[in-house]
Protein backbone atom coordinates (compact mmCIF):
# COMPACT_ATOMS: atom_id res chain seq x y z
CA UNK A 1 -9.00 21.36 66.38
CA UNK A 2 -5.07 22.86 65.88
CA UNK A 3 -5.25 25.76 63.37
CA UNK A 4 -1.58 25.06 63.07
CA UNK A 5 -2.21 21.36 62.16
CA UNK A 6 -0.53 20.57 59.31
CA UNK A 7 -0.82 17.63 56.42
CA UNK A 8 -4.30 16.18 54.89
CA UNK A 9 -6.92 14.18 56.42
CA UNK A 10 -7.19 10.43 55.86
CA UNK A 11 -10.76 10.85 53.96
CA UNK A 12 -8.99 13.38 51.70
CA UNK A 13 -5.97 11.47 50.77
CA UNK A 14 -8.60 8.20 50.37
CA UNK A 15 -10.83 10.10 47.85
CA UNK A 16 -7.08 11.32 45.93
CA UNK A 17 -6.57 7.99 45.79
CA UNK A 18 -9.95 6.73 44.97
CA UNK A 19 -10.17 9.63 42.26
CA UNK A 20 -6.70 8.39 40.44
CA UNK A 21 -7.68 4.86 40.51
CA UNK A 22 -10.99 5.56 38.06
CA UNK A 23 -8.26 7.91 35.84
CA UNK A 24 -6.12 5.52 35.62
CA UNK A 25 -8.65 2.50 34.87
CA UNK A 26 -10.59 4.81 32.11
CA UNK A 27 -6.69 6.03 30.67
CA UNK A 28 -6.27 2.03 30.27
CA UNK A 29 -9.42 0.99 28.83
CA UNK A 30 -9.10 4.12 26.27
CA UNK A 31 -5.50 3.28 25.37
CA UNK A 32 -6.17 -0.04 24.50
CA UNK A 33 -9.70 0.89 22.91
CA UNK A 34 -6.47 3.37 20.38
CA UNK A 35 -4.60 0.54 20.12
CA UNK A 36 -7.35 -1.75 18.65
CA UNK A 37 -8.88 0.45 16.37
CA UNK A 38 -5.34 1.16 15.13
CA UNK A 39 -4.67 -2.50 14.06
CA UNK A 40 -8.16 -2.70 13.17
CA UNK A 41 -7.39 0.48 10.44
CA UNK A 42 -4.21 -1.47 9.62
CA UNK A 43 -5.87 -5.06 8.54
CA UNK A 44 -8.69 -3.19 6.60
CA UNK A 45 -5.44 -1.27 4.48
CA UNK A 46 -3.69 -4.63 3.79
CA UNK A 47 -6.54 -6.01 3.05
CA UNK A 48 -7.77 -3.48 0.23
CA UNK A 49 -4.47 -3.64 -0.86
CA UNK A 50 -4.57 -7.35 -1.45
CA UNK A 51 -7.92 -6.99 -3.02
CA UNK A 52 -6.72 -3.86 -5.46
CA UNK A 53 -3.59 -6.67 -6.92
CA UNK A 54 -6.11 -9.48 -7.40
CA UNK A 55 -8.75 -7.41 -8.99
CA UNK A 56 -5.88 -5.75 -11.29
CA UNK A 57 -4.60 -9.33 -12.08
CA UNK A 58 -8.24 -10.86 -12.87
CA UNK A 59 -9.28 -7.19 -14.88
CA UNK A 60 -5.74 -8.21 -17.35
CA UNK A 61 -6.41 -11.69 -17.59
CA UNK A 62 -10.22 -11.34 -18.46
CA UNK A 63 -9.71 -8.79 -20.77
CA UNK A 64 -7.53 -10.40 -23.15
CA UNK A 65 -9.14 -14.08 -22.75
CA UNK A 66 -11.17 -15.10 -25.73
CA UNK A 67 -12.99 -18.02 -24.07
CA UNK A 68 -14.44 -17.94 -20.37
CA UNK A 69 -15.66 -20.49 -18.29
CA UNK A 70 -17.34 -20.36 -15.00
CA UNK A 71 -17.82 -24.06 -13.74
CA UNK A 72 -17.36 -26.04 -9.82
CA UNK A 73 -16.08 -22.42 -8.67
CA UNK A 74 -13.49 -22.09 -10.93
CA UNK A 75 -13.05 -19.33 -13.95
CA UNK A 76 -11.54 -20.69 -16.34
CA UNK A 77 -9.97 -18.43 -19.53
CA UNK A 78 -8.22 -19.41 -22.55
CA UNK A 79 -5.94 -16.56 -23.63
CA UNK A 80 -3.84 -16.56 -26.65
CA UNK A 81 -0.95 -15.29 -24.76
CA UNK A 82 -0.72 -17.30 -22.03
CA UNK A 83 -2.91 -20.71 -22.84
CA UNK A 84 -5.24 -21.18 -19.98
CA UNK A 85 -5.54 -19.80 -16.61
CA UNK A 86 -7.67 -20.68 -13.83
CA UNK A 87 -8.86 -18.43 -11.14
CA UNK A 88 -10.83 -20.30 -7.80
CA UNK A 89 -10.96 -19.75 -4.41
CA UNK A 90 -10.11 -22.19 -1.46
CA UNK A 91 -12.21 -23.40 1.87
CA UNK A 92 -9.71 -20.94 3.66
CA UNK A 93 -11.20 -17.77 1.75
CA UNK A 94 -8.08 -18.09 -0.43
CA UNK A 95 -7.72 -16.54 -4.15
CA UNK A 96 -5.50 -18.50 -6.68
CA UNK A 97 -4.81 -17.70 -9.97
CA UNK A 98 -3.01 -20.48 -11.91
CA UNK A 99 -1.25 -20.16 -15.30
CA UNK A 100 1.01 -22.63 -17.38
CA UNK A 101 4.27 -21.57 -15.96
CA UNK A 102 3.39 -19.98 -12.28
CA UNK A 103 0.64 -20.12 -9.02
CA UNK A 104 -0.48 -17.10 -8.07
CA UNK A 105 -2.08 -16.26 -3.78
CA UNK A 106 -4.07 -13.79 -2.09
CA UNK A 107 -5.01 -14.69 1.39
CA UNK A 108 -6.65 -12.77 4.79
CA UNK A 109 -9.03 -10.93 2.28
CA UNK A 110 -11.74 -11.36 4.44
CA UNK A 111 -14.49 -11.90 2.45
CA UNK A 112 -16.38 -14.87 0.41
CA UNK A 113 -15.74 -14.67 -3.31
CA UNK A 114 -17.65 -16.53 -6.37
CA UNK A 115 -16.96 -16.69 -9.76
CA UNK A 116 -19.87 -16.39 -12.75
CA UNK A 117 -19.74 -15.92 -16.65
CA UNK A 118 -22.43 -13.93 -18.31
CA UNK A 119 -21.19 -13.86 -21.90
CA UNK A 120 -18.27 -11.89 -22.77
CA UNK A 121 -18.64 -10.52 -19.24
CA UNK A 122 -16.73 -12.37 -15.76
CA UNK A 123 -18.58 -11.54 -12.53
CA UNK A 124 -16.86 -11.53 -9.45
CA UNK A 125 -19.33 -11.93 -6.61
CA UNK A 126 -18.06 -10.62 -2.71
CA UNK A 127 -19.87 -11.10 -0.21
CA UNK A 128 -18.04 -9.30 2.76
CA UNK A 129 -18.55 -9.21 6.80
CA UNK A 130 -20.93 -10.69 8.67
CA UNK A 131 -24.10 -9.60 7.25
CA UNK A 132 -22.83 -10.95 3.94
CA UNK A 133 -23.31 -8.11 1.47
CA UNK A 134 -22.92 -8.69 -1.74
CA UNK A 135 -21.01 -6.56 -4.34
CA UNK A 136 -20.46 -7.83 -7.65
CA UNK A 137 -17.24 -6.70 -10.10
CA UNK A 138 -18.29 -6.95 -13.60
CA UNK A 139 -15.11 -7.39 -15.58
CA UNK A 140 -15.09 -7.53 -19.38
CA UNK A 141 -13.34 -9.62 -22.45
CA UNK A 142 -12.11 -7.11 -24.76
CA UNK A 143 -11.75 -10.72 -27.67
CA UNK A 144 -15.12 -12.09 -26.84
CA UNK A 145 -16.68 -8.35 -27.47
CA UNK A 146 -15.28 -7.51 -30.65
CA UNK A 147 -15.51 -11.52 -31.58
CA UNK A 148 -11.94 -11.74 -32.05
CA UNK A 149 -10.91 -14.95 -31.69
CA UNK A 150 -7.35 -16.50 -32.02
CA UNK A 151 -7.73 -20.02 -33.09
């Protein structure tokens, strides 16, 4: 052996090389692991956005309709300011809300949603993921509970 010898040994430079290699392949798999969970936070906002419009949109219209109507998946209500709207939900997990004079969407909600009547009370069942809970929204007719009744 040189004591002078200068430079690294092949072994040395293979383990360098050996040791970047796993950085570099656990840096990957962790930056993409950020990236999905970053999208994935993303979706869930829209999609509790979306939610928060319909559910403000269905609380108005059932609390000024003085006639509900759950029937075929469909909520029907007969208000005295707007006539009657319809609320159902599509094969594609799709919300409508229809009125007289405009059609009304809320799509990639992820989640099932059915319609009941229990009185003067709407019930919006969700059943959400893949283990289908089930929440229910209990929204309430302001006319049908004081037994005001336009016609």
């Amino acid at each position: 052996m040189n004591p002078h010898r200068r430079g690294f040994a092949l072994y040395t430079m293979l383990i360098v090389l050996a040791l970047l290699g796993v950085f570099s392949l656990v840096a990957g798999r962790l930056f993409i692991s950020i990236l999905r969970v970053t999208r994935s936070g993303q979706d869930i906002q829209t999609q509790t956005t979306r939610f928060d419009g319909l559910v403000r949109a269905l609380r108005a219209d059932v609390w000024g309709a003085n006639q509900l109507q759950a029937t075929g998946g469909k909520l029907v209500m007969t208000r005295p300011d707007q006539g009657i709207v319809t609320w159902h939900v599509t094969a594609d997990q799709t919300v409508v809300r229809a009125d007289s004079a405009q059609e009304r969407r809320w799509t990639g909600l992820g989640a099932d949603f059915v319609f009941e009547v229990r009185g003067a009370v709407a019930v919006l069942k969700v059943q959400d993921g893949p283990m289908k809970r089930s929440d229910e929204l209990v929204l309430i007719s302001q006319m049908q509970l004081t037994g005001r009744d336009s016609q």
